[in-house]
N, C-alpha and C. Protein backbone atom coordinates (compact mmCIF):
# COMPACT_ATOMS: atom_id res chain seq x y z
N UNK A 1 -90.22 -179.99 -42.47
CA UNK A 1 -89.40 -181.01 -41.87
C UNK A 1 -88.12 -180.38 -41.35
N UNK A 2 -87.81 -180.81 -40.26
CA UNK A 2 -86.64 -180.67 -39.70
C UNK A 2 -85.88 -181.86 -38.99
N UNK A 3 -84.39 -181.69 -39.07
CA UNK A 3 -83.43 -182.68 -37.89
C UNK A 3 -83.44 -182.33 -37.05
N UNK A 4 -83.52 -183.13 -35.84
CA UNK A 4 -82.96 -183.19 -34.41
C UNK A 4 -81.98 -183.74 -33.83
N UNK A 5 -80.71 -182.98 -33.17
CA UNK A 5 -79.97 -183.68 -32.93
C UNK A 5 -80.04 -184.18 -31.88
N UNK A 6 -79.49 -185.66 -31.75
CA UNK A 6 -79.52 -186.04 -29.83
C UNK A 6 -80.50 -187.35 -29.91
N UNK A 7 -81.05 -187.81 -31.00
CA UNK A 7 -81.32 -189.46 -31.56
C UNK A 7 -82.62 -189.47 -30.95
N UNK A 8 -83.28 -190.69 -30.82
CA UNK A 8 -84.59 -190.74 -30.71
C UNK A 8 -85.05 -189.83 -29.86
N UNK A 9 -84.66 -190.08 -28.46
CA UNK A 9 -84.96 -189.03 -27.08
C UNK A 9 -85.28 -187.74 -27.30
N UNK A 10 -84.46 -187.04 -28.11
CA UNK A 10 -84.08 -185.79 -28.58
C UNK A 10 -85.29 -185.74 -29.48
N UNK A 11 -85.60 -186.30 -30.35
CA UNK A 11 -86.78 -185.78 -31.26
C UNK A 11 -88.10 -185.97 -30.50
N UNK A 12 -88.13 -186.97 -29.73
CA UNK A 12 -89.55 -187.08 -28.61
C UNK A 12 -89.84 -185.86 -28.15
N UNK A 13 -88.36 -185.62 -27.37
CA UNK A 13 -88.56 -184.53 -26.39
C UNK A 13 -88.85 -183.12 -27.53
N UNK A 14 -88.80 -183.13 -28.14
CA UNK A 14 -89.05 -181.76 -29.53
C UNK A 14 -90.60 -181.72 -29.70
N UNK A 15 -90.83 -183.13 -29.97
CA UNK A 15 -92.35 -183.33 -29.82
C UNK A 15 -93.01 -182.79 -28.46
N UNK A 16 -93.46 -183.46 -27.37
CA UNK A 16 -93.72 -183.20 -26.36
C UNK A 16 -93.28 -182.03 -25.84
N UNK A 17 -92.14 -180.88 -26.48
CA UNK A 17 -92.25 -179.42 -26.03
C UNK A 17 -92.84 -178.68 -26.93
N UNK A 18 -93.67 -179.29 -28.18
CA UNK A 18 -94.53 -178.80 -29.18
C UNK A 18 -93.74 -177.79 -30.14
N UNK A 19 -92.66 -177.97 -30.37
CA UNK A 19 -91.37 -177.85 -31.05
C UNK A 19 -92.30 -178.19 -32.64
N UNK A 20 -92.23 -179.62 -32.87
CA UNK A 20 -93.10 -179.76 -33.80
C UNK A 20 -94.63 -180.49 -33.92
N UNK A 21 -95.17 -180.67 -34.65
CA UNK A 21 -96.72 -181.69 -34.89
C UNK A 21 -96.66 -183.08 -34.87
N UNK A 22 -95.58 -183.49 -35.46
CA UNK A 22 -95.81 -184.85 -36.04
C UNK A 22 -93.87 -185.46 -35.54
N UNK A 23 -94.04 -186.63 -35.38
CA UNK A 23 -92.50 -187.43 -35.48
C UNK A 23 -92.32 -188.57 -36.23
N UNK A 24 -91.04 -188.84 -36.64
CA UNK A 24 -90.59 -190.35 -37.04
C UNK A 24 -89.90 -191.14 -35.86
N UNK A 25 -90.31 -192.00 -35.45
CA UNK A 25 -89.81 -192.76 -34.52
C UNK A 25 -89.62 -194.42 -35.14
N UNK A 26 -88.38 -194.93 -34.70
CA UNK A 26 -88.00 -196.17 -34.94
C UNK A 26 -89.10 -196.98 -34.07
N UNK A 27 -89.43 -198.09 -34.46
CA UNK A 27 -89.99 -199.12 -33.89
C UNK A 27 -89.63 -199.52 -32.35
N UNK A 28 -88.29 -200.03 -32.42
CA UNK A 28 -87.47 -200.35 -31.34
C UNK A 28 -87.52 -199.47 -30.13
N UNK A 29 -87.40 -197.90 -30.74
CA UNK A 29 -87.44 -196.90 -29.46
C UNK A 29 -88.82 -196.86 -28.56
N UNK A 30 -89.93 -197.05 -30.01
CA UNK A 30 -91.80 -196.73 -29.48
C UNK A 30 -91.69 -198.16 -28.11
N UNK A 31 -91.27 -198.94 -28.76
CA UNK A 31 -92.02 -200.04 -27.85
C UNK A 31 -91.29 -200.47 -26.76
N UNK A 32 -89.76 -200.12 -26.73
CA UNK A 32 -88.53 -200.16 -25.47
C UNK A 32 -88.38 -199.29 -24.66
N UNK A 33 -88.19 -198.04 -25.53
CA UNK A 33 -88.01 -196.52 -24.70
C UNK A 33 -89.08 -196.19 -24.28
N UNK A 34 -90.15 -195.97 -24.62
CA UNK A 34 -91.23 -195.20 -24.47
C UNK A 34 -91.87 -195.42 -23.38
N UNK A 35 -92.80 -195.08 -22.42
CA UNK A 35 -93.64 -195.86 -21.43
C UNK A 35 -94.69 -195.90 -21.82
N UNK A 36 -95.62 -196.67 -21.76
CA UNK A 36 -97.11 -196.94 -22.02
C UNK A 36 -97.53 -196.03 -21.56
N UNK A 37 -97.62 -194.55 -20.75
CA UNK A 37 -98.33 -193.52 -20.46
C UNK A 37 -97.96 -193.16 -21.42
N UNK A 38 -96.78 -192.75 -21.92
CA UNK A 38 -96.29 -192.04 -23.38
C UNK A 38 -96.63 -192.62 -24.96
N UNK A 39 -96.70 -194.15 -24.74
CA UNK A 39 -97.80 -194.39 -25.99
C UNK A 39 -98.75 -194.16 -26.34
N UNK A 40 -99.83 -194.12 -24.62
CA UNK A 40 -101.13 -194.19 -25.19
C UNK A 40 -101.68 -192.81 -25.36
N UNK A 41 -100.59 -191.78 -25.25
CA UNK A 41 -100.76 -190.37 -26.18
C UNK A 41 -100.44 -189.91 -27.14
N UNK A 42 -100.39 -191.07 -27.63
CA UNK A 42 -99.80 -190.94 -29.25
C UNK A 42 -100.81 -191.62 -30.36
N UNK A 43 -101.14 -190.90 -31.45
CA UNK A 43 -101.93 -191.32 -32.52
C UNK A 43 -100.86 -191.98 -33.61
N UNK A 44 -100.65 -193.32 -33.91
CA UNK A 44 -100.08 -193.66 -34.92
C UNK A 44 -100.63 -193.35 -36.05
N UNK A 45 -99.71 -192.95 -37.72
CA UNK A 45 -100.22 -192.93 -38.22
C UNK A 45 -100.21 -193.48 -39.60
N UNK A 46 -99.10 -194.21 -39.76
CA UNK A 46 -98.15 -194.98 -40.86
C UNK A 46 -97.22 -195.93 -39.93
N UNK A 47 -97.20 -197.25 -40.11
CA UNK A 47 -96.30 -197.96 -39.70
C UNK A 47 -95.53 -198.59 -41.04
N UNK A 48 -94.09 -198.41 -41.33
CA UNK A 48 -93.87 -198.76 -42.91
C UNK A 48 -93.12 -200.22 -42.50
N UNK A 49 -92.82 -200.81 -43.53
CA UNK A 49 -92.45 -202.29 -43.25
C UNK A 49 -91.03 -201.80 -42.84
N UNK A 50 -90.56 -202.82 -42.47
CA UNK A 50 -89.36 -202.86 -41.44
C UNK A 50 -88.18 -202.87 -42.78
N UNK A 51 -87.02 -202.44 -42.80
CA UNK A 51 -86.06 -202.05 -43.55
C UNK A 51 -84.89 -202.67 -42.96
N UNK A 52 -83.49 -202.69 -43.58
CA UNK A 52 -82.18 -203.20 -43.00
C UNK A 52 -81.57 -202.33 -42.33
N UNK A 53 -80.97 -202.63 -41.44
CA UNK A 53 -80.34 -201.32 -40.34
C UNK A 53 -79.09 -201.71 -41.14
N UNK A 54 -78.27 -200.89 -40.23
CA UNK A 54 -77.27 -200.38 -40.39
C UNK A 54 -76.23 -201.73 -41.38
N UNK A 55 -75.18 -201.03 -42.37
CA UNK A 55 -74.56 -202.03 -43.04
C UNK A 55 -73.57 -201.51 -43.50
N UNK A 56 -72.57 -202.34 -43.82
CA UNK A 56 -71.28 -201.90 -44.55
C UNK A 56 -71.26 -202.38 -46.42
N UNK A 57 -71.35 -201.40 -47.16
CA UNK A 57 -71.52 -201.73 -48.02
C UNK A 57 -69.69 -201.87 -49.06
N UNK A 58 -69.39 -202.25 -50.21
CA UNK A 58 -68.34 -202.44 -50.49
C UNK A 58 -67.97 -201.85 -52.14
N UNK A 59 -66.94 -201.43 -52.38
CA UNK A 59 -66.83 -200.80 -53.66
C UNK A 59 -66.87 -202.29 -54.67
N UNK A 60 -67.65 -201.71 -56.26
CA UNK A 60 -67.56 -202.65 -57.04
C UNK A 60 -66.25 -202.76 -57.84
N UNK A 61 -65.14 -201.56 -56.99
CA UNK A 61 -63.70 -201.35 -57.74
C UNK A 61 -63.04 -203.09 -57.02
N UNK A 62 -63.29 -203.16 -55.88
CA UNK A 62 -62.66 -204.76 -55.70
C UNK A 62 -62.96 -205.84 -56.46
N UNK A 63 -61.86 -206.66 -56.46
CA UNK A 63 -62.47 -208.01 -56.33
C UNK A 63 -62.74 -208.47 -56.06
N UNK A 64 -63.87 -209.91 -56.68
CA UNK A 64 -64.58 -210.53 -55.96
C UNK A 64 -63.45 -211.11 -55.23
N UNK A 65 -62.31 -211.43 -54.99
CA UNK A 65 -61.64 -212.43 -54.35
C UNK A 65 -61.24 -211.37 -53.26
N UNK A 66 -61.39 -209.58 -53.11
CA UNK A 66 -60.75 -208.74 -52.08
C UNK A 66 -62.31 -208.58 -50.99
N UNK A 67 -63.23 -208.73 -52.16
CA UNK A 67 -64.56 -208.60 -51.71
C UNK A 67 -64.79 -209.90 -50.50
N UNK A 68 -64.36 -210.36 -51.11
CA UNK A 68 -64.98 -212.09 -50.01
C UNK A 68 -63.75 -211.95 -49.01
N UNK A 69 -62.59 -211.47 -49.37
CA UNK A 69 -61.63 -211.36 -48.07
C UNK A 69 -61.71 -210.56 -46.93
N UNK A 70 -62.56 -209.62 -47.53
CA UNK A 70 -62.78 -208.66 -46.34
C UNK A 70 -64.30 -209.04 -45.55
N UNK A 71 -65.36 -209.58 -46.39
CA UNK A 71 -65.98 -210.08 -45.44
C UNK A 71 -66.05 -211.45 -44.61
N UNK A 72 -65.04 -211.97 -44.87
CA UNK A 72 -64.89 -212.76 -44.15
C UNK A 72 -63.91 -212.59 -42.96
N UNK A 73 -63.31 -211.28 -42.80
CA UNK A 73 -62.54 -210.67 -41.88
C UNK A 73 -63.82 -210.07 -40.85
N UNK A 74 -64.48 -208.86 -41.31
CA UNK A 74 -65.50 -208.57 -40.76
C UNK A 74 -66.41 -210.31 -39.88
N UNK A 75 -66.41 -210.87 -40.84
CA UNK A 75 -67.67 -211.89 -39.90
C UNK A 75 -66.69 -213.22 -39.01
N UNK A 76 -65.59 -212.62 -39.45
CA UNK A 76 -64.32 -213.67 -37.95
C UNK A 76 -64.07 -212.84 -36.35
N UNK A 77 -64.28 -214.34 -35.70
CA UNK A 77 -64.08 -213.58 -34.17
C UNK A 77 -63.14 -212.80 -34.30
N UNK A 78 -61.90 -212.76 -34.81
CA UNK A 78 -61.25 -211.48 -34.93
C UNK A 78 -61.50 -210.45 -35.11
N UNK A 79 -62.44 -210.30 -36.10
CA UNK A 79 -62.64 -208.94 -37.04
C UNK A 79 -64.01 -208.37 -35.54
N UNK A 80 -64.85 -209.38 -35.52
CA UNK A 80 -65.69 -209.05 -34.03
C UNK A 80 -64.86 -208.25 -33.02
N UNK A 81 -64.18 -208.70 -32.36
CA UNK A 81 -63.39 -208.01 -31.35
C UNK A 81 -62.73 -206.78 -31.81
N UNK A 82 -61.83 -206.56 -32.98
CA UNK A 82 -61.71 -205.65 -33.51
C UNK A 82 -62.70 -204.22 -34.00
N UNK A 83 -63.83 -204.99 -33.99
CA UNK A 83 -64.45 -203.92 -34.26
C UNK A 83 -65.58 -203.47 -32.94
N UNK A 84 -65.64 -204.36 -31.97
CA UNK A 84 -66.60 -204.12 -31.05
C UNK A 84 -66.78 -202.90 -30.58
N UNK A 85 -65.59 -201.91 -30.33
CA UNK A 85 -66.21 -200.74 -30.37
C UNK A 85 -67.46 -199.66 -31.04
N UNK A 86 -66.96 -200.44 -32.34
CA UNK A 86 -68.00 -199.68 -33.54
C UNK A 86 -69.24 -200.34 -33.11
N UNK A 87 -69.93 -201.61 -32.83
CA UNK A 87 -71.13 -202.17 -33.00
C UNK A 87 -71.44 -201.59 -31.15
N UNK A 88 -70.36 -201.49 -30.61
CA UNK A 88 -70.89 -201.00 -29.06
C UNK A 88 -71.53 -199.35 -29.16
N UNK A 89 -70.66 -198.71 -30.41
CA UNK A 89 -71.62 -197.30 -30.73
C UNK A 89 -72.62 -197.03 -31.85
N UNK A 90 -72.66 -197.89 -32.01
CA UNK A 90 -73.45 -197.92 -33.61
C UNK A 90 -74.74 -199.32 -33.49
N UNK A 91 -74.58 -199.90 -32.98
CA UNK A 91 -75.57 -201.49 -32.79
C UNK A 91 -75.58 -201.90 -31.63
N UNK A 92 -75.67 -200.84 -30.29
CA UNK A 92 -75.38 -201.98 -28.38
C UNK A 92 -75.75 -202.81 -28.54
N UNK A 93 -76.86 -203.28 -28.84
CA UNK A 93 -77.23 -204.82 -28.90
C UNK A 93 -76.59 -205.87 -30.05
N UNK A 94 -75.89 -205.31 -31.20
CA UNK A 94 -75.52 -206.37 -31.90
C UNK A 94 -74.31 -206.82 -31.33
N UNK A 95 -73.86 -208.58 -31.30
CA UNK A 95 -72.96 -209.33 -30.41
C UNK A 95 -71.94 -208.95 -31.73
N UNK A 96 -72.14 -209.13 -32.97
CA UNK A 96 -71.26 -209.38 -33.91
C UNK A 96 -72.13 -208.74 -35.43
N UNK A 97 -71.63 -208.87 -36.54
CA UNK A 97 -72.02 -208.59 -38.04
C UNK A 97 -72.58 -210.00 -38.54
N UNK A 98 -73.75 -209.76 -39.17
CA UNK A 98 -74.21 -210.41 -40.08
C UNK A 98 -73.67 -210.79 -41.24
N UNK A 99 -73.71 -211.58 -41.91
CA UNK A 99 -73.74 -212.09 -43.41
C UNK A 99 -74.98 -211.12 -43.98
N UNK A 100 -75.17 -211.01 -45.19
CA UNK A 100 -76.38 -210.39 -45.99
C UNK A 100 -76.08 -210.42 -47.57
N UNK A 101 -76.75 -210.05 -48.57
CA UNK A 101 -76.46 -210.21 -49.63
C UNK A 101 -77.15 -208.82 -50.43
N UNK A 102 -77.32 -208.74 -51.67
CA UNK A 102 -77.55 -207.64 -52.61
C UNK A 102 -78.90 -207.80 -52.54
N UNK A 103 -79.86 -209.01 -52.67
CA UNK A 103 -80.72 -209.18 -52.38
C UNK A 103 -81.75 -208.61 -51.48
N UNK A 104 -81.27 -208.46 -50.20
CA UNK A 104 -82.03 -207.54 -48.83
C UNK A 104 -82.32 -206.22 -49.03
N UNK A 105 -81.37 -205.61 -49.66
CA UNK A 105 -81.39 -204.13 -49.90
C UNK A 105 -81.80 -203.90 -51.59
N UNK A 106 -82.53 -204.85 -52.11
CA UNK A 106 -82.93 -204.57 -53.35
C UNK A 106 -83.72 -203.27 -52.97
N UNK A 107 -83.24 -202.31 -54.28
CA UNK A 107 -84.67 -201.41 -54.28
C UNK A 107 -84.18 -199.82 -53.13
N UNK A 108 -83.31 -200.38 -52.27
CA UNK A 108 -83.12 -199.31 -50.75
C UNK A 108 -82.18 -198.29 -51.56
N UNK A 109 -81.30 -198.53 -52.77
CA UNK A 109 -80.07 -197.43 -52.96
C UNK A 109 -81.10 -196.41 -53.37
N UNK A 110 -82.62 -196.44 -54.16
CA UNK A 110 -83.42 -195.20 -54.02
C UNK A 110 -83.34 -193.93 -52.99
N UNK A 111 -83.52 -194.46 -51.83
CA UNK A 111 -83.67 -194.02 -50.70
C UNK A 111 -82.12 -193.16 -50.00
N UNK A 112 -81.27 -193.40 -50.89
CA UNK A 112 -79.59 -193.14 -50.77
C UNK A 112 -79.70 -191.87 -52.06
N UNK A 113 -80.09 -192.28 -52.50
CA UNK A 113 -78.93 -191.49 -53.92
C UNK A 113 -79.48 -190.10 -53.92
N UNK A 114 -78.27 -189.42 -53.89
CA UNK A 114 -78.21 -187.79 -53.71
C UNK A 114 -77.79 -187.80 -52.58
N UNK A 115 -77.97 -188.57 -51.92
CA UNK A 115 -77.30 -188.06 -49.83
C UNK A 115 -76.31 -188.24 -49.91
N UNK A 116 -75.05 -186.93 -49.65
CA UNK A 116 -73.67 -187.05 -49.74
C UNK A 116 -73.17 -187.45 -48.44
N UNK A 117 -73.77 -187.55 -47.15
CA UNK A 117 -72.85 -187.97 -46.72
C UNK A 117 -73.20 -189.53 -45.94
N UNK A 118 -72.31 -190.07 -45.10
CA UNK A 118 -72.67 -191.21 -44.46
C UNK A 118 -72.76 -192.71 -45.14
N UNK A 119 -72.97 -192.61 -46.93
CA UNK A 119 -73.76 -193.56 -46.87
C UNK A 119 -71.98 -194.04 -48.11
């Protein structure tokens, strides 16, 4: 296994210069980016259930009363506009932040723990 830098495009194109055998591709990219000449040369071979994108998670050092203040900053047209840059580089298509709970990501901090950075 290896990274590619330069996001979906960038690992396609790694593929298709036979760089490597096999890829991970997001859902969103196969069926938006891709062209149907470029799908139908592709052998799928695992499709895994769909997961939570991107999120802001919060220290359990707050309080619940700093905890609910800040997301309710985040999910006010204020905090929207304020942050639209970030969701314009990080989410183009998201208009604004979701609500979500502990619930959605049951089970996902597996998939985290040991990765120092980002998360």
């Amino acid at each position: 296994m290896r990274g590619v830098k330069g996001g979906m495009g960038a690992v396609y194109k790694a593929f298709k210069n036979g760089e490597c055998d096999a890829f991970v591709v997001r859902t969103s990219f196969y069926q938006n980016v891709m062209s149907e000449e470029d799908r139908q040369e592709l052998k799928i071979v695992y499709t895994s259930d769909a997961m939570p994108n991107q999120s802001i998670s919060v220290s359990s050092r707050l309080t619940s009363q700093e905890r609910s203040k800040l997301r309710q900053a985040l999910l006010s047209e204020a905090g929207t506009q304020a942050l639209q840059p970030t969701l314009n580089r990080f989410a183009s298509k998201a208009k604004r932040f979701i609500a979500t709970d502990n619930a959605e990501f049951k089970d996902y901090n597996t998939l985290l723990e040991g990765v120092i950075f980002g998360w």
